[in-house]
C-alpha atoms as a PDB file:
ATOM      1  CA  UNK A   1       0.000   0.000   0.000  1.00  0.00           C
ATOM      2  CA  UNK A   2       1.583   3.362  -1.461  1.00  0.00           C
ATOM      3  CA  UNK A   3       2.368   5.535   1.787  1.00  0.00           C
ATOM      4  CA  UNK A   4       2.932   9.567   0.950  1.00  0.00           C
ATOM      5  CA  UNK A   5       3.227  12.647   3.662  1.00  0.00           C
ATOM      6  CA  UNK A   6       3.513  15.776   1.763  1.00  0.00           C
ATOM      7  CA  UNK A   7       4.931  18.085   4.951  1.00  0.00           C
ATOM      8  CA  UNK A   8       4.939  21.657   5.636  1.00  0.00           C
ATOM      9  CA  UNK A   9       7.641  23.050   7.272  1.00  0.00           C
ATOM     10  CA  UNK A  10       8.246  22.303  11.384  1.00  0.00           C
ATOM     11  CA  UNK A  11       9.645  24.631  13.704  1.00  0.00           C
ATOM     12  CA  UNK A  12      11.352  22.600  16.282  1.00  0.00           C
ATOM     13  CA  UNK A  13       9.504  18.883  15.878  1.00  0.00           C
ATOM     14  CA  UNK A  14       7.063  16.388  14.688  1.00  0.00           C
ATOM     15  CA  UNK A  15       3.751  17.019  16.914  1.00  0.00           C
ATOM     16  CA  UNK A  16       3.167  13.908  18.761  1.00  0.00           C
ATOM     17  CA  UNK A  17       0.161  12.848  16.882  1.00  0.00           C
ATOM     18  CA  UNK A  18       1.809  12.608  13.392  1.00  0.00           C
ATOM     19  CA  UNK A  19       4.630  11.183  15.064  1.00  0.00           C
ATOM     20  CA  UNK A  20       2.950   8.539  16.460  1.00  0.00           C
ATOM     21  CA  UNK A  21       1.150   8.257  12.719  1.00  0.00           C
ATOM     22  CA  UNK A  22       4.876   7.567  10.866  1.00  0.00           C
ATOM     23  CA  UNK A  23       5.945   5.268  13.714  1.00  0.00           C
ATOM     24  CA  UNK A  24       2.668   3.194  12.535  1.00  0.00           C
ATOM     25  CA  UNK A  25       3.681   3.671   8.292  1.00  0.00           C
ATOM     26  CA  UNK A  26       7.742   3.317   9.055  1.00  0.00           C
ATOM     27  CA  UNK A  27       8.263  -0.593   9.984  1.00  0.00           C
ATOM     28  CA  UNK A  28      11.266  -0.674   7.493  1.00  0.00           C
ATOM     29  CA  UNK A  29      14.095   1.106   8.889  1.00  0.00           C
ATOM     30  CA  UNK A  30      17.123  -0.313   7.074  1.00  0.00           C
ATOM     31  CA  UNK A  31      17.934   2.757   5.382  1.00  0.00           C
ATOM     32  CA  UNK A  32      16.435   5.842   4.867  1.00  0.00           C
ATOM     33  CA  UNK A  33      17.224   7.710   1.573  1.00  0.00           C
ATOM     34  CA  UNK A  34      17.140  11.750   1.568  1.00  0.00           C
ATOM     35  CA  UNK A  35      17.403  13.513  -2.032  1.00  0.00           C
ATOM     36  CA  UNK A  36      18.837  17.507  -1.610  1.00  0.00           C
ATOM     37  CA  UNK A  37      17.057  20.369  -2.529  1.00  0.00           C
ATOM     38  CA  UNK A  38      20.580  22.035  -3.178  1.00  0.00           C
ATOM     39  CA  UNK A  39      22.615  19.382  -4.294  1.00  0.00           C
ATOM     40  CA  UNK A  40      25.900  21.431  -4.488  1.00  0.00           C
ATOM     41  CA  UNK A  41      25.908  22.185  -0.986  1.00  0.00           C
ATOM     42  CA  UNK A  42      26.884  19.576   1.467  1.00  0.00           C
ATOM     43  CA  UNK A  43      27.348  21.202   4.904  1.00  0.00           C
ATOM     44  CA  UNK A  44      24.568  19.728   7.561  1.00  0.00           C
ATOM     45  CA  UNK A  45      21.651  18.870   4.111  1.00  0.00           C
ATOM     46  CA  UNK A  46      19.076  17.176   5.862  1.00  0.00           C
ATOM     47  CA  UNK A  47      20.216  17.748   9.590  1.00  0.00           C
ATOM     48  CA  UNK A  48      17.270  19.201  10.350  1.00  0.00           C
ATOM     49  CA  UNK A  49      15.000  16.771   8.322  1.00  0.00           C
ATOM     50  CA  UNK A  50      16.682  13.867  10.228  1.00  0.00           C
ATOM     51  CA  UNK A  51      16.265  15.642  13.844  1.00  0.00           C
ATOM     52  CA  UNK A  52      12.509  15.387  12.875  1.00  0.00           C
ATOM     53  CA  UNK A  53      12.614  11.881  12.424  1.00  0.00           C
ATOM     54  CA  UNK A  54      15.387  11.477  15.217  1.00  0.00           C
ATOM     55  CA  UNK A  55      12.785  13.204  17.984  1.00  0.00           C
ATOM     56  CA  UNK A  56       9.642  10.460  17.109  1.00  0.00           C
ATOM     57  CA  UNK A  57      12.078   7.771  17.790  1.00  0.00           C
ATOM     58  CA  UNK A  58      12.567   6.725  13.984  1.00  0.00           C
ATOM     59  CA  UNK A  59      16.336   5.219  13.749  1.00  0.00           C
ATOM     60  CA  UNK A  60      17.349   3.628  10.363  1.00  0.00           C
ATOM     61  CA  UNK A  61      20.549   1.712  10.024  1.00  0.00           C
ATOM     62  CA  UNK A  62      21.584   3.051   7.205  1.00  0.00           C
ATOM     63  CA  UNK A  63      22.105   7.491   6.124  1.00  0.00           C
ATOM     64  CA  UNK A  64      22.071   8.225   2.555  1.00  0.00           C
ATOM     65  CA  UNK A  65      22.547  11.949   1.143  1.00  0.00           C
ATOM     66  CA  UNK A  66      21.756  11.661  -2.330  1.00  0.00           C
ATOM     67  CA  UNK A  67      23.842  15.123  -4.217  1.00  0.00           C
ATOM     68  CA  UNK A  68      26.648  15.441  -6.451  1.00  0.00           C
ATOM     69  CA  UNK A  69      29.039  14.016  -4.697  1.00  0.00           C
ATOM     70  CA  UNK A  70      27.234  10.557  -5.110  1.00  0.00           C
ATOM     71  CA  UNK A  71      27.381   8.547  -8.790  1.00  0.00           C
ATOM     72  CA  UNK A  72      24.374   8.646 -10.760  1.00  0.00           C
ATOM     73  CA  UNK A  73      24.107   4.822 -11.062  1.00  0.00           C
ATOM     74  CA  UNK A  74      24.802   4.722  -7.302  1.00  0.00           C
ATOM     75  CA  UNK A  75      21.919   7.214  -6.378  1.00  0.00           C
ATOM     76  CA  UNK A  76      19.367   5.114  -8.476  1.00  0.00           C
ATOM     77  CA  UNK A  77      20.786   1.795  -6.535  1.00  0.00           C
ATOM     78  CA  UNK A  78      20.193   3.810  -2.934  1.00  0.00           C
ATOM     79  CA  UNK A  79      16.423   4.855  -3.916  1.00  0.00           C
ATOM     80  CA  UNK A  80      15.782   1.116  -5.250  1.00  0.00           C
ATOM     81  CA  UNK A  81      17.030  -0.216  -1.800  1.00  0.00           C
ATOM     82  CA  UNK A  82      15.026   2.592   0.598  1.00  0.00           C
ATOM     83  CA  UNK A  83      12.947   1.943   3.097  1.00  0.00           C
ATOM     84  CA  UNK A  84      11.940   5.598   3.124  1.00  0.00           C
ATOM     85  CA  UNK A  85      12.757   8.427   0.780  1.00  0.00           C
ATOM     86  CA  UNK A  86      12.435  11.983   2.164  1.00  0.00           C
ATOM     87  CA  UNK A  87      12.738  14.839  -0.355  1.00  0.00           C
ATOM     88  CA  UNK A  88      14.688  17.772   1.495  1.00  0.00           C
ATOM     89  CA  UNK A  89      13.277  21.160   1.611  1.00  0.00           C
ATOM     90  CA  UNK A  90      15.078  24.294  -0.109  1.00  0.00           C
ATOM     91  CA  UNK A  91      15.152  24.951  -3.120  1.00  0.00           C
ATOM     92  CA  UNK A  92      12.230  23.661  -5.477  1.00  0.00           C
ATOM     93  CA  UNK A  93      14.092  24.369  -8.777  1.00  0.00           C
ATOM     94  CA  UNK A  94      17.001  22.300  -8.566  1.00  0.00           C
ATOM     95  CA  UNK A  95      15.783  19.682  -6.594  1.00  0.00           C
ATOM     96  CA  UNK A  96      13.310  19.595  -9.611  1.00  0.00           C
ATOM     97  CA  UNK A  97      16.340  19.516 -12.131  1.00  0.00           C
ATOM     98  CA  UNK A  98      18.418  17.302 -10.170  1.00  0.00           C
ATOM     99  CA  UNK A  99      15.859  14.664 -10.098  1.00  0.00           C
ATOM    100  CA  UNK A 100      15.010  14.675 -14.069  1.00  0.00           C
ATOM    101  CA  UNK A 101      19.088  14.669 -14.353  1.00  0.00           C
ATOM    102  CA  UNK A 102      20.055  11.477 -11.971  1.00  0.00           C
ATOM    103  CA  UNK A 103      16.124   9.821 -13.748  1.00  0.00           C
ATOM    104  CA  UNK A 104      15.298   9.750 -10.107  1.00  0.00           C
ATOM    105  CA  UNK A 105      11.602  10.094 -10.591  1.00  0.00           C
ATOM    106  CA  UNK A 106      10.834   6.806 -12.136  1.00  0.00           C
ATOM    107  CA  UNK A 107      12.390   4.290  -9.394  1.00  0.00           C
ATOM    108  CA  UNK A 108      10.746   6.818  -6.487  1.00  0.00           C
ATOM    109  CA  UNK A 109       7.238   6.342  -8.241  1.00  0.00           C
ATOM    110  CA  UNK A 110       7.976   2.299  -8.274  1.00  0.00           C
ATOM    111  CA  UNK A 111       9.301   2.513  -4.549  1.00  0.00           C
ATOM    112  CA  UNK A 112       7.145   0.005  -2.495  1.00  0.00           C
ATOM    113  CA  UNK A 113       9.385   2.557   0.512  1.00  0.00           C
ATOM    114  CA  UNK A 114       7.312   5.523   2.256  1.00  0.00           C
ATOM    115  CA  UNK A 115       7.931   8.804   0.629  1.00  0.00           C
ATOM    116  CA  UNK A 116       8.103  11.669   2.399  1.00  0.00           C
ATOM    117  CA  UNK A 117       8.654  15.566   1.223  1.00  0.00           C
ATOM    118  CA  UNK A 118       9.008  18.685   3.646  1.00  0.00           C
ATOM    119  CA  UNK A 119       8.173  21.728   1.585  1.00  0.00           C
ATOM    120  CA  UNK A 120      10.034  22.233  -1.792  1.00  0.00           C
ATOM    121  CA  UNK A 121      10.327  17.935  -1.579  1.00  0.00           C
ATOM    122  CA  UNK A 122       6.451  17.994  -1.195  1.00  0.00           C
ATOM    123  CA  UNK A 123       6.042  20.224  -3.812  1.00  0.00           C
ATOM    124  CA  UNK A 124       8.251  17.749  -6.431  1.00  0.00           C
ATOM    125  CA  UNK A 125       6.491  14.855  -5.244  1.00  0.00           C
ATOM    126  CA  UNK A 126       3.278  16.123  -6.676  1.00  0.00           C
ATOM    127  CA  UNK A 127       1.980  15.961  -9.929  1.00  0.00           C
ATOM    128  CA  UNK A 128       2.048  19.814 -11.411  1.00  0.00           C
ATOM    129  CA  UNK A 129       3.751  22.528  -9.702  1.00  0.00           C
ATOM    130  CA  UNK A 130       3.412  26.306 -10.483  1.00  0.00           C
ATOM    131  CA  UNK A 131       6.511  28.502 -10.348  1.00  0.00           C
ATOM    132  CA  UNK A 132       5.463  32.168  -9.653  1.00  0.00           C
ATOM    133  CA  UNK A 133       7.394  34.760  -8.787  1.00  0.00           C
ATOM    134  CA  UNK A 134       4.430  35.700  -6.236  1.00  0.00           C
ATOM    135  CA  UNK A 135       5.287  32.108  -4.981  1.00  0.00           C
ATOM    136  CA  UNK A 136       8.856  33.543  -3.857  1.00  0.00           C
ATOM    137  CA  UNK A 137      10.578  32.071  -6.708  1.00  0.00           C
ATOM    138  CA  UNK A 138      12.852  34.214  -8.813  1.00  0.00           C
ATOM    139  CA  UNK A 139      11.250  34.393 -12.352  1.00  0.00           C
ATOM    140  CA  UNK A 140       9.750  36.555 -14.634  1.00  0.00           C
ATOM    141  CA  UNK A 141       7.202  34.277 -15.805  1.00  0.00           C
ATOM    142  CA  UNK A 142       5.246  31.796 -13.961  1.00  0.00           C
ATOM    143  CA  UNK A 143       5.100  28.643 -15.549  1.00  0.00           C
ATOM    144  CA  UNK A 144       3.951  24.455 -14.694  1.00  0.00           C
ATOM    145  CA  UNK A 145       6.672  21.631 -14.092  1.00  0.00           C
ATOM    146  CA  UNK A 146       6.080  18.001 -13.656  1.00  0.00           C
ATOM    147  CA  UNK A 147       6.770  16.965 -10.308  1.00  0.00           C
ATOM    148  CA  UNK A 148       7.567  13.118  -9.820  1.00  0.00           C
ATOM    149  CA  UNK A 149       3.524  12.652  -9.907  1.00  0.00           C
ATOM    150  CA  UNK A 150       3.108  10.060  -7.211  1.00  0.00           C
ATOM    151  CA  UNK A 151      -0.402  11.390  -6.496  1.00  0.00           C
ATOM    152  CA  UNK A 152      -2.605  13.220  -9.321  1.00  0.00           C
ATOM    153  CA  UNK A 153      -2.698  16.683  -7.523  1.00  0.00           C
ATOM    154  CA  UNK A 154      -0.769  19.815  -6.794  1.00  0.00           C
ATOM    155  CA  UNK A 155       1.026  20.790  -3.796  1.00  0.00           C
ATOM    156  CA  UNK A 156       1.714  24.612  -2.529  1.00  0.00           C
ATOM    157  CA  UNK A 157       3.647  23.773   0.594  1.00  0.00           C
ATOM    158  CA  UNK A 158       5.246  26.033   3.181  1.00  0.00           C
ATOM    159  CA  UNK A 159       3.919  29.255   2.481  1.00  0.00           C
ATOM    160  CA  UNK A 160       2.199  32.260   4.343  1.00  0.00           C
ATOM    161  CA  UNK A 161      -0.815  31.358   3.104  1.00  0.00           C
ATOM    162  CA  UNK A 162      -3.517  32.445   6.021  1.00  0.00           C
ATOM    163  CA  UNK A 163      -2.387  36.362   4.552  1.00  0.00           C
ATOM    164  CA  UNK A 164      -2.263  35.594   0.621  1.00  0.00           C
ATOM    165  CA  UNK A 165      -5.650  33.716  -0.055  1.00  0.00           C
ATOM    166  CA  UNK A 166      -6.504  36.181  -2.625  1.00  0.00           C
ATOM    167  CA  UNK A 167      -3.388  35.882  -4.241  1.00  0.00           C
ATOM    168  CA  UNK A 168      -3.004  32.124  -3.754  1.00  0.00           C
ATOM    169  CA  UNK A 169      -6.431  31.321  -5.162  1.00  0.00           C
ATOM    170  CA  UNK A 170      -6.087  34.026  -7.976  1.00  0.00           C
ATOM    171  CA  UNK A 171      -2.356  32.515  -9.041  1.00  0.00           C
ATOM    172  CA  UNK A 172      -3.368  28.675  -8.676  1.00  0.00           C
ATOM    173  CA  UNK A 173      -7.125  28.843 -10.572  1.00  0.00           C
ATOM    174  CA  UNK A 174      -5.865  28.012 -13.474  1.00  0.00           C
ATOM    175  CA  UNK A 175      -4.117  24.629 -12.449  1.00  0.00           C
ATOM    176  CA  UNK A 176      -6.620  24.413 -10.068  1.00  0.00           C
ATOM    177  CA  UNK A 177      -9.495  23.621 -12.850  1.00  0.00           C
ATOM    178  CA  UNK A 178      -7.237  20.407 -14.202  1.00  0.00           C
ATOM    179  CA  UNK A 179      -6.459  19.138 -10.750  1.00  0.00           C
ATOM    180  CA  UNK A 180      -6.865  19.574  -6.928  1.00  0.00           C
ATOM    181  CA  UNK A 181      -4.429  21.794  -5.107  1.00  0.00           C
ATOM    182  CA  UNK A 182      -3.473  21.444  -1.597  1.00  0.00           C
ATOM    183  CA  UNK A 183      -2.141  24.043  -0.062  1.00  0.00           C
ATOM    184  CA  UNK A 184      -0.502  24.744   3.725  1.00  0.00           C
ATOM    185  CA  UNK A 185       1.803  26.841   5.967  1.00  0.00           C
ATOM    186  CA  UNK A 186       3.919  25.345   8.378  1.00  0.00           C
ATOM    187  CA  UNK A 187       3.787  22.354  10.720  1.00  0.00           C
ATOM    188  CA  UNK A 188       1.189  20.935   8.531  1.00  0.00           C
ATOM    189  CA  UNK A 189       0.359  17.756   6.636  1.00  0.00           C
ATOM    190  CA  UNK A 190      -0.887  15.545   4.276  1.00  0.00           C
ATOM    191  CA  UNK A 191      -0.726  11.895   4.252  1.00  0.00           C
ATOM    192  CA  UNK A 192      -1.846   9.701   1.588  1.00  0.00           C
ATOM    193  CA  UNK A 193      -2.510   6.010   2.550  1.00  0.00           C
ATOM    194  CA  UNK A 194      -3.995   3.824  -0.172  1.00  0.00           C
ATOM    195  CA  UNK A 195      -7.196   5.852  -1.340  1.00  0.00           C
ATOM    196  CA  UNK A 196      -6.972   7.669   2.100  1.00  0.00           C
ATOM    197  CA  UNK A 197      -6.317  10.856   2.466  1.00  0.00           C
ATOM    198  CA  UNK A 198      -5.359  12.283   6.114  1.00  0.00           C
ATOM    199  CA  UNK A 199      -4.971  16.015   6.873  1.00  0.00           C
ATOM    200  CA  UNK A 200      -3.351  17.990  10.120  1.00  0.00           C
ATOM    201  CA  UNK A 201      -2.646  21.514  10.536  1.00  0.00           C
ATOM    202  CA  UNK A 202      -4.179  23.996   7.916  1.00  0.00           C
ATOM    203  CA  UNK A 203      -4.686  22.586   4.547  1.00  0.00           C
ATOM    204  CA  UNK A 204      -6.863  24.029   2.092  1.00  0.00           C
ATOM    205  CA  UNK A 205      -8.093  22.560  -0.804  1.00  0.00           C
ATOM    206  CA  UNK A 206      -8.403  24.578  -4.072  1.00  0.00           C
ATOM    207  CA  UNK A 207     -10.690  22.931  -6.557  1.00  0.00           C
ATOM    208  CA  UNK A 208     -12.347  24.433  -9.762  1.00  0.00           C
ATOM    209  CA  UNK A 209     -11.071  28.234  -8.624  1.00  0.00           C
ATOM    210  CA  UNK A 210     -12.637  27.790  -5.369  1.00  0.00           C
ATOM    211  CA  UNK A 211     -10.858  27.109  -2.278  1.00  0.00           C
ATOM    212  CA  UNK A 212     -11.816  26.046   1.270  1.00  0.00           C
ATOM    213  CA  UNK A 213     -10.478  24.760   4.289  1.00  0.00           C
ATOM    214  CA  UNK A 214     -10.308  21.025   5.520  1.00  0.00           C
ATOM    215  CA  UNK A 215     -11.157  19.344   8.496  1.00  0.00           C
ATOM    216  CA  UNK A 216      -8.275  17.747   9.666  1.00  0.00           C
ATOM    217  CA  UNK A 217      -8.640  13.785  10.397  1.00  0.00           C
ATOM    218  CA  UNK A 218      -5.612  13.318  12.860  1.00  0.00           C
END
């Protein structure tokens, strides 16, 4: 059964209910595969990620940083073997390229492992993604990109939205009429389970240019 937690962004840790949640989902912990959102940088990627996962009491027995410095053929070899992949926050443009580059997206999308993305990760692991300057993203022109497409919606993760529904709403109504959008702030949540889909914190869903709020279910 496909397992999916498209995360926000967490101040200090997991909140003890969704911790509890991926102690239930994570019963594989041989090795735990993160892919960089900067993948030139190498200092401390994923320290925080991991201190999330650390502070629910989720050990693996194996660390892999997937970046440059690791081989192509070797990074496809680490996500076939993963018990869970986690999709680093930071920057959503090059994680995006450096996926398509290593043909990363593939073997995560035939991963029997959980897959988890905080923020920019979350965003990639969805199905369409709008890049907008409005968005914080430094462009001229807003345009789509394919995430990895493991569910068939959007994902606007990690950003102010409770002060920008206008603009949110306005900027995602086009993409919003092919597919559902879910969007959140911080320390916030969406887990996909089979057909099941579980929300905490503040998600709202934007479908057919109209948005509301959801109920969360844990």
């Amino acid at each position: 059964m496909k397992t999916h937690y498209y995360l926000g962004w967490f101040g200090n840790f997991f909140p003890e209910n969704l911790g509890r949640l991926l102690q239930e989902d994570i019963t594989d912990r041989k090795s735990l595969a993160m892919i960089s959102s900067n993948p030139f940088f190498y200092e401390d990627d994923g320290a925080t990620e991991r201190s999330w996962l650390d502070q629910a009491g989720i050990m693996f027995d194996e660390y892999h940083l997937i970046n440059y410095r690791v081989q192509k053929e070797d990074a496809q070899t680490l996500i076939q073997n993963a018990s869970v992949i986690f999709l680093l926050g930071g920057n959503t443009l090059k994680q995006n390229g450096f996926l398509m580059e290593y043909e990363l997206s593939d073997l995560i999308k035939k991963s029997r492992a959980v897959v988890m993305g905080a923020s920019a990760g979350a965003i990639n692991m969805s199905a369409k993604w709008l890049c907008s300057k409005n968005f914080g993203y430094k462009v001229e022109t807003s345009s789509v990109y394919d995430g990895i497409g493991l569910d068939d919606f959007s994902v606007l993760s990690h950003f102010d939205l409770e002060n920008n529904i206008a603009l949110v709403q306005g900027e995602l109504s086009p993409l919003s009429e092919e597919m559902n959008i879910y969007a959140s702030n911080k320390d916030c949540a969406v887990r996909i389970k089979g057909d099941k889909i579980d929300i905490f914190g503040n998600v709202y869903l934007i479908s057919h240019s109209k948005i509301q709020k959801l109920d969360e279910t844990f």
